[in-house]
Protein backbone atom coordinates (compact mmCIF):
# COMPACT_ATOMS: atom_id res chain seq x y z
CA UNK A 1 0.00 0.00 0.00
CA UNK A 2 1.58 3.73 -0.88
CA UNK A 3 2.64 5.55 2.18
CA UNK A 4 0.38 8.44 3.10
CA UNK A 5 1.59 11.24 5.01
CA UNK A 6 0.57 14.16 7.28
CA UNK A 7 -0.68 16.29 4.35
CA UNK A 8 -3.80 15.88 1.95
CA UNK A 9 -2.04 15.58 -0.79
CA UNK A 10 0.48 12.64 0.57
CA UNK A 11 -2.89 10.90 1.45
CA UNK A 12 -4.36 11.49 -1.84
CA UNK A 13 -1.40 10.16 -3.50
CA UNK A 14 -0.78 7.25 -1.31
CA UNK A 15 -4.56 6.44 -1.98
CA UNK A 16 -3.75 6.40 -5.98
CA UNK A 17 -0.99 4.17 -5.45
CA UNK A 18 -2.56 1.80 -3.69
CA UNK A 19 -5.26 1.59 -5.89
CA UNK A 20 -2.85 0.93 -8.85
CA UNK A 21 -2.92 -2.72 -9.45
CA UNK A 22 -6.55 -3.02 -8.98
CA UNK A 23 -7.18 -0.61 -11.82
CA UNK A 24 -4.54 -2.77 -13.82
CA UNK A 25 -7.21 -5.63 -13.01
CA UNK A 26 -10.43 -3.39 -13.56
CA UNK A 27 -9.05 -1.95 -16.80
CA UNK A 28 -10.49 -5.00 -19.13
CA UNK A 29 -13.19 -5.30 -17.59
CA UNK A 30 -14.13 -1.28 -18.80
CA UNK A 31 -13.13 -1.80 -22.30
CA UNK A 32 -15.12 -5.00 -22.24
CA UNK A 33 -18.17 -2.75 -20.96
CA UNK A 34 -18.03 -0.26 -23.96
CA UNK A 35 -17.46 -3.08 -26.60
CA UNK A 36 -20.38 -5.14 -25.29
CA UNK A 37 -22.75 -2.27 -24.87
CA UNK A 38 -22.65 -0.70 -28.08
CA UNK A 39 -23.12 -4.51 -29.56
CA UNK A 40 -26.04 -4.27 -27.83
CA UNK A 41 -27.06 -1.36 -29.72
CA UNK A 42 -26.70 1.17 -26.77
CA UNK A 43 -25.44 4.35 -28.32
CA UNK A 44 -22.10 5.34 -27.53
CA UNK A 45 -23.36 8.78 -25.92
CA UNK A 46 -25.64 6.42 -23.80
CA UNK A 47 -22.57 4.07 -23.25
CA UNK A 48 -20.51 7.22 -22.01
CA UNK A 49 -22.93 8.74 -20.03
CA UNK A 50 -23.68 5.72 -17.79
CA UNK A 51 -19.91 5.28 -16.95
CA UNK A 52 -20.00 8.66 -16.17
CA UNK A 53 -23.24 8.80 -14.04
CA UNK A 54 -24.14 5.54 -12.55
CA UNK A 55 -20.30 4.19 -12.25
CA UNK A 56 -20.78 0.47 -11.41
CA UNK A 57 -19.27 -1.82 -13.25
CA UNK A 58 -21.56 -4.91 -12.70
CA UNK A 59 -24.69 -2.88 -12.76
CA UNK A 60 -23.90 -1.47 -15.79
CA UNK A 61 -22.92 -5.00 -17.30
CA UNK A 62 -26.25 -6.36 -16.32
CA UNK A 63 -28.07 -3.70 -18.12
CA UNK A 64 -26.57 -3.62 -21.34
CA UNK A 65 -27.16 -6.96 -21.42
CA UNK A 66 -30.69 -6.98 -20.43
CA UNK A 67 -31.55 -3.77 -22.13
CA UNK A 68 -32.47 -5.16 -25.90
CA UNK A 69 -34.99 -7.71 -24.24
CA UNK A 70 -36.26 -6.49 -20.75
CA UNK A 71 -38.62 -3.97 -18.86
CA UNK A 72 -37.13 -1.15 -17.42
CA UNK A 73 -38.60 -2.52 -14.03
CA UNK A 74 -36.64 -5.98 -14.57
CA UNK A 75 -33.28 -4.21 -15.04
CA UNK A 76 -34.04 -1.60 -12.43
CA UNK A 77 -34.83 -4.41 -10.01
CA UNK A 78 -31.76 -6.51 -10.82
CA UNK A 79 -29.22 -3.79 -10.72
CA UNK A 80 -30.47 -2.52 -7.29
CA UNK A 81 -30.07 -6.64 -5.77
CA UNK A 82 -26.88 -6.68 -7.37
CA UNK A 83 -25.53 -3.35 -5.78
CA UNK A 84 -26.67 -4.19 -2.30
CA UNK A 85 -23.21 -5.05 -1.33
CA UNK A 86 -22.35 -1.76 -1.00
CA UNK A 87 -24.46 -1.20 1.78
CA UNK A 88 -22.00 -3.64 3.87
CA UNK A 89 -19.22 -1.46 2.74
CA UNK A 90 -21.17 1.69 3.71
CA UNK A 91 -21.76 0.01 6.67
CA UNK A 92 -18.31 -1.09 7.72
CA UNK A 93 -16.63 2.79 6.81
CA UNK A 94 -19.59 5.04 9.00
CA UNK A 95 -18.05 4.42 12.00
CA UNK A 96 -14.87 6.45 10.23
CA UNK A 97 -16.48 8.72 8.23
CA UNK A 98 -19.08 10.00 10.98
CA UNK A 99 -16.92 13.34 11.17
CA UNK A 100 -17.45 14.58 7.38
CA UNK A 101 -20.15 16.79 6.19
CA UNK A 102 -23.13 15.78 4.04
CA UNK A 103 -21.07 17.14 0.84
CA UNK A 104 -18.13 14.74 1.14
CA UNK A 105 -20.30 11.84 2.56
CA UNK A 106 -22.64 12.32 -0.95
CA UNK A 107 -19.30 12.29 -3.11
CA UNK A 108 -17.96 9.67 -0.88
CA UNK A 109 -21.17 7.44 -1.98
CA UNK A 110 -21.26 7.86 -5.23
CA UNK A 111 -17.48 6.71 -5.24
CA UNK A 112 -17.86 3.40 -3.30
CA UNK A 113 -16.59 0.69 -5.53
CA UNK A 114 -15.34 -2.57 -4.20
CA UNK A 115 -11.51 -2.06 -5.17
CA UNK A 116 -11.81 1.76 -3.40
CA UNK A 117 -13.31 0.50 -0.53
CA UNK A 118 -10.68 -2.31 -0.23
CA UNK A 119 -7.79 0.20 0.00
CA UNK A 120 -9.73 2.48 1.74
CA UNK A 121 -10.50 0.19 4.75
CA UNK A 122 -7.42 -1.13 5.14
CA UNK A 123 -5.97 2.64 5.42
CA UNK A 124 -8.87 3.75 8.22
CA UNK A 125 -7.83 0.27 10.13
CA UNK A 126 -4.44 1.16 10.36
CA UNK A 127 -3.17 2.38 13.57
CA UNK A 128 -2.40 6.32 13.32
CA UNK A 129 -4.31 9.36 14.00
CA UNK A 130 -4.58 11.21 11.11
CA UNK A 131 -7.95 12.77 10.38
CA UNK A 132 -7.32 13.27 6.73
CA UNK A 133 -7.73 9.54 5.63
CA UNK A 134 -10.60 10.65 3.62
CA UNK A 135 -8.46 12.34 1.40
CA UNK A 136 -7.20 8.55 0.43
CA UNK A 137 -10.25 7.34 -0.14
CA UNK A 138 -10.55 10.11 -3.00
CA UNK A 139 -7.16 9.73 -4.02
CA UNK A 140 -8.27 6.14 -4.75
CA UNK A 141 -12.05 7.21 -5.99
CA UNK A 142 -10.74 9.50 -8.74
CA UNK A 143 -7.98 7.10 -10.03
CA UNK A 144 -10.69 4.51 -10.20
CA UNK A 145 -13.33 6.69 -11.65
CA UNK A 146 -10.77 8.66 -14.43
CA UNK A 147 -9.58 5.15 -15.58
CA UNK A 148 -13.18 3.30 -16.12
CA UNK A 149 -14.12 6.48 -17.95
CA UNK A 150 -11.00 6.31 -20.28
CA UNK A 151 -11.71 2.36 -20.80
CA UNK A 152 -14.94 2.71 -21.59
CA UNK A 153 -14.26 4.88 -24.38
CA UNK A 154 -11.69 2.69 -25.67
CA UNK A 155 -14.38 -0.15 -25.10
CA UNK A 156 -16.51 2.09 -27.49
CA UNK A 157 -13.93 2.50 -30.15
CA UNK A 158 -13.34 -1.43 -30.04
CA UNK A 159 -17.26 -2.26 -30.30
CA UNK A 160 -17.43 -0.90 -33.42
CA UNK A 161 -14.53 -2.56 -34.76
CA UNK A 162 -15.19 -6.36 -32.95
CA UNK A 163 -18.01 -8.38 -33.94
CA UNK A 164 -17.65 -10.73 -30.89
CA UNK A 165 -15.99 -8.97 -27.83
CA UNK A 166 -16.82 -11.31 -25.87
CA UNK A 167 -14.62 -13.81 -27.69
CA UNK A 168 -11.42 -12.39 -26.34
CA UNK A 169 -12.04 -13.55 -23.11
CA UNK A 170 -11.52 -10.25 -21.14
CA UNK A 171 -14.11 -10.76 -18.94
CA UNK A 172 -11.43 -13.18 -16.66
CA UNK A 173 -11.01 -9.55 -15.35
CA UNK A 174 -13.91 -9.17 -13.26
CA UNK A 175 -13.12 -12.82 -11.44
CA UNK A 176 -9.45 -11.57 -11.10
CA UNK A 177 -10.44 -8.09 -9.48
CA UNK A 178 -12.30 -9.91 -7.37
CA UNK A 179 -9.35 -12.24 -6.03
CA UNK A 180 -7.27 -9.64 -5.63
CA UNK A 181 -9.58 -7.42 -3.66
CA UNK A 182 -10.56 -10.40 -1.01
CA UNK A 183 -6.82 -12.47 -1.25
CA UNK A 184 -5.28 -9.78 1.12
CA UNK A 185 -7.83 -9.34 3.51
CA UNK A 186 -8.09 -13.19 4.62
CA UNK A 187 -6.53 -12.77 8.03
CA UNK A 188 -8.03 -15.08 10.41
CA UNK A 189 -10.66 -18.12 10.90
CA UNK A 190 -13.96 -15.82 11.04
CA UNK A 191 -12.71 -14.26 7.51
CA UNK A 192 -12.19 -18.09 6.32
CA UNK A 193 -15.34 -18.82 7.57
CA UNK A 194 -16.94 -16.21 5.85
CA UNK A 195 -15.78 -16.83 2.21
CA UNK A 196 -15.72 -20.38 2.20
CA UNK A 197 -19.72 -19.99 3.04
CA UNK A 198 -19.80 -17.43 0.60
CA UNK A 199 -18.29 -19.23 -2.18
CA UNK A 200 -19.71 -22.24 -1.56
CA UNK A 201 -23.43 -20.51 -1.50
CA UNK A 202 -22.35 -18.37 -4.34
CA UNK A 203 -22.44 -21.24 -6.51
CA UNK A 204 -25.41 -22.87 -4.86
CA UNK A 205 -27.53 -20.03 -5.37
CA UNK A 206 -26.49 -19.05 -8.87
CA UNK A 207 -29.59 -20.41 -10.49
CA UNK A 208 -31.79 -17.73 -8.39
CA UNK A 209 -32.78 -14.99 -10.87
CA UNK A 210 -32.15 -11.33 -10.79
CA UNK A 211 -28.66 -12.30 -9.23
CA UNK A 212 -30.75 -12.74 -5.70
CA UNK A 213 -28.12 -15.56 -5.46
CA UNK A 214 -25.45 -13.33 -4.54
CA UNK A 215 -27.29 -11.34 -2.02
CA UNK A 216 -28.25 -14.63 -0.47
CA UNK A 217 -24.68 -15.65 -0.40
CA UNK A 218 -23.38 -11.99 0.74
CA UNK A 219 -25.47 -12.51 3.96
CA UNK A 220 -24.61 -16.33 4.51
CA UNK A 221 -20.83 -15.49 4.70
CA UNK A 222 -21.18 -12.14 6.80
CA UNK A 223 -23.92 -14.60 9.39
CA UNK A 224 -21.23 -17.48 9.23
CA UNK A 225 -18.12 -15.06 9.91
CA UNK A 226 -19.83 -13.49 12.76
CA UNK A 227 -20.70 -17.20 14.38
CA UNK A 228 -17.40 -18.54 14.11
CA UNK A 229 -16.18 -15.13 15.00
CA UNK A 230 -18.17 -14.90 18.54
CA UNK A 231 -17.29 -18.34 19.36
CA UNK A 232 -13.40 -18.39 18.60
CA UNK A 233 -13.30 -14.88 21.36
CA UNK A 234 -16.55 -17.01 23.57
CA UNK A 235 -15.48 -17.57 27.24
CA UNK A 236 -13.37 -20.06 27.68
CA UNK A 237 -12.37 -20.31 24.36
CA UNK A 238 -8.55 -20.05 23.38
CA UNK A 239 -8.53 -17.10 22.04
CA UNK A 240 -11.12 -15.34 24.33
């Protein structure tokens, strides 16, 4: 992770930097997004605008590709189950953010991805002072934001030259952003606990439609976390 410092800017930096190879990972994934949505006959000024204004990279993968055949309700619907993870991470970076006014908290929210909040955490749970870890979190937030716009475009400029984008296989990116946001944070049992059930309901739950199958598994990792968690620090336990 990139060093912050006692200054906004050092923070903002350091928040860039740590972001860096998760934008590496994220970067197919955008172009894929632009090729695959004007395939799907989505104009590119439609294209542009939602990478610009709704900024989710699964949500907006879901509805290009339910656009040419779906209600607006249906895609609606399915991008809101889908984005209900970020109400854990909302969850898990109040307690740190109680301090800011309603301005930075609304900027703050309409930044929260999973590979800013990843960095971000990790700097608010290390053990220093500073009351300008915020400022990494944006540092972070506008890397992450400036490069999905730029890879959308060039996801635009591919569409129209690529029949198939799918075909070249870049969406190994989204699984691979994914690793490499989790890999580092496995720590102890309860986190174990928690992604095994995950996983292992992830995959369970996968025929469920409008992606309920990954809110189900979301909650059956965070309830099997906190279980093994309370009983590995129970009385009498070893590590109580």
């Amino acid at each position: 992770m990139g060093k912050a410092g006692d200054t906004w800017r050092s923070e903002v930096w350091a928040g860039a930097r740590a972001t860096f190879p998760l934008v590496i990972g994220a970067a197919p994934f955008g172009v894929l997004f632009g090729a695959l949505a004007v395939t799907n006959g989505l104009s590119p000024a439609a294209t542009a605008g939602m990478s610009a204004l709704v900024y989710a990279g699964a949500a907006q993968f879901i509805a290009a590709g339910l656009a040419p055949n779906s209600s607006i309700g249906v895609i609606i619907l399915t991008t809101w189950v889908v984005n209900l993870r970020h109400m854990l991470y909302a969850a898990s970076l109040a307690p740190h953010m109680r301090h800011l006014p309603q301005s930075w908290l609304a900027a703050i929210a309409f930044w929260l991805t999973d590979e800013t909040y990843a960095v971000a955490i990790n700097r608010y749970q290390r053990a220093d002072a500073s009351r300008l870890k915020h400022w990494f979190y944006i540092g972070s937030a506008l890397f992450m934001y400036g490069n999905w716009q730029l890879c959308t475009w060039l996801g635009l400029r591919a569409g129209r030259a690529i029949a198939d984008p799918q075909a070249w296989g870049l969406d190994f990116a989204f699984v691979a952003t994914f690793i490499g946001i989790v890999a580092p944070s496995i720590r102890n049992w309860p986190t174990v606990a928690c992604v095994v059930a995950a996983g292992v309901s992830a995959l369970a739950l996968r025929g469920l439609p409008h992606q309920l199958g990954l809110v189900g598994a979301a909650l059956i990792g965070v309830t099997v976390g906190m279980i093994v968690g309370r009983w590995r620090h129970a009385p009498g336990s070893r590590e109580a």
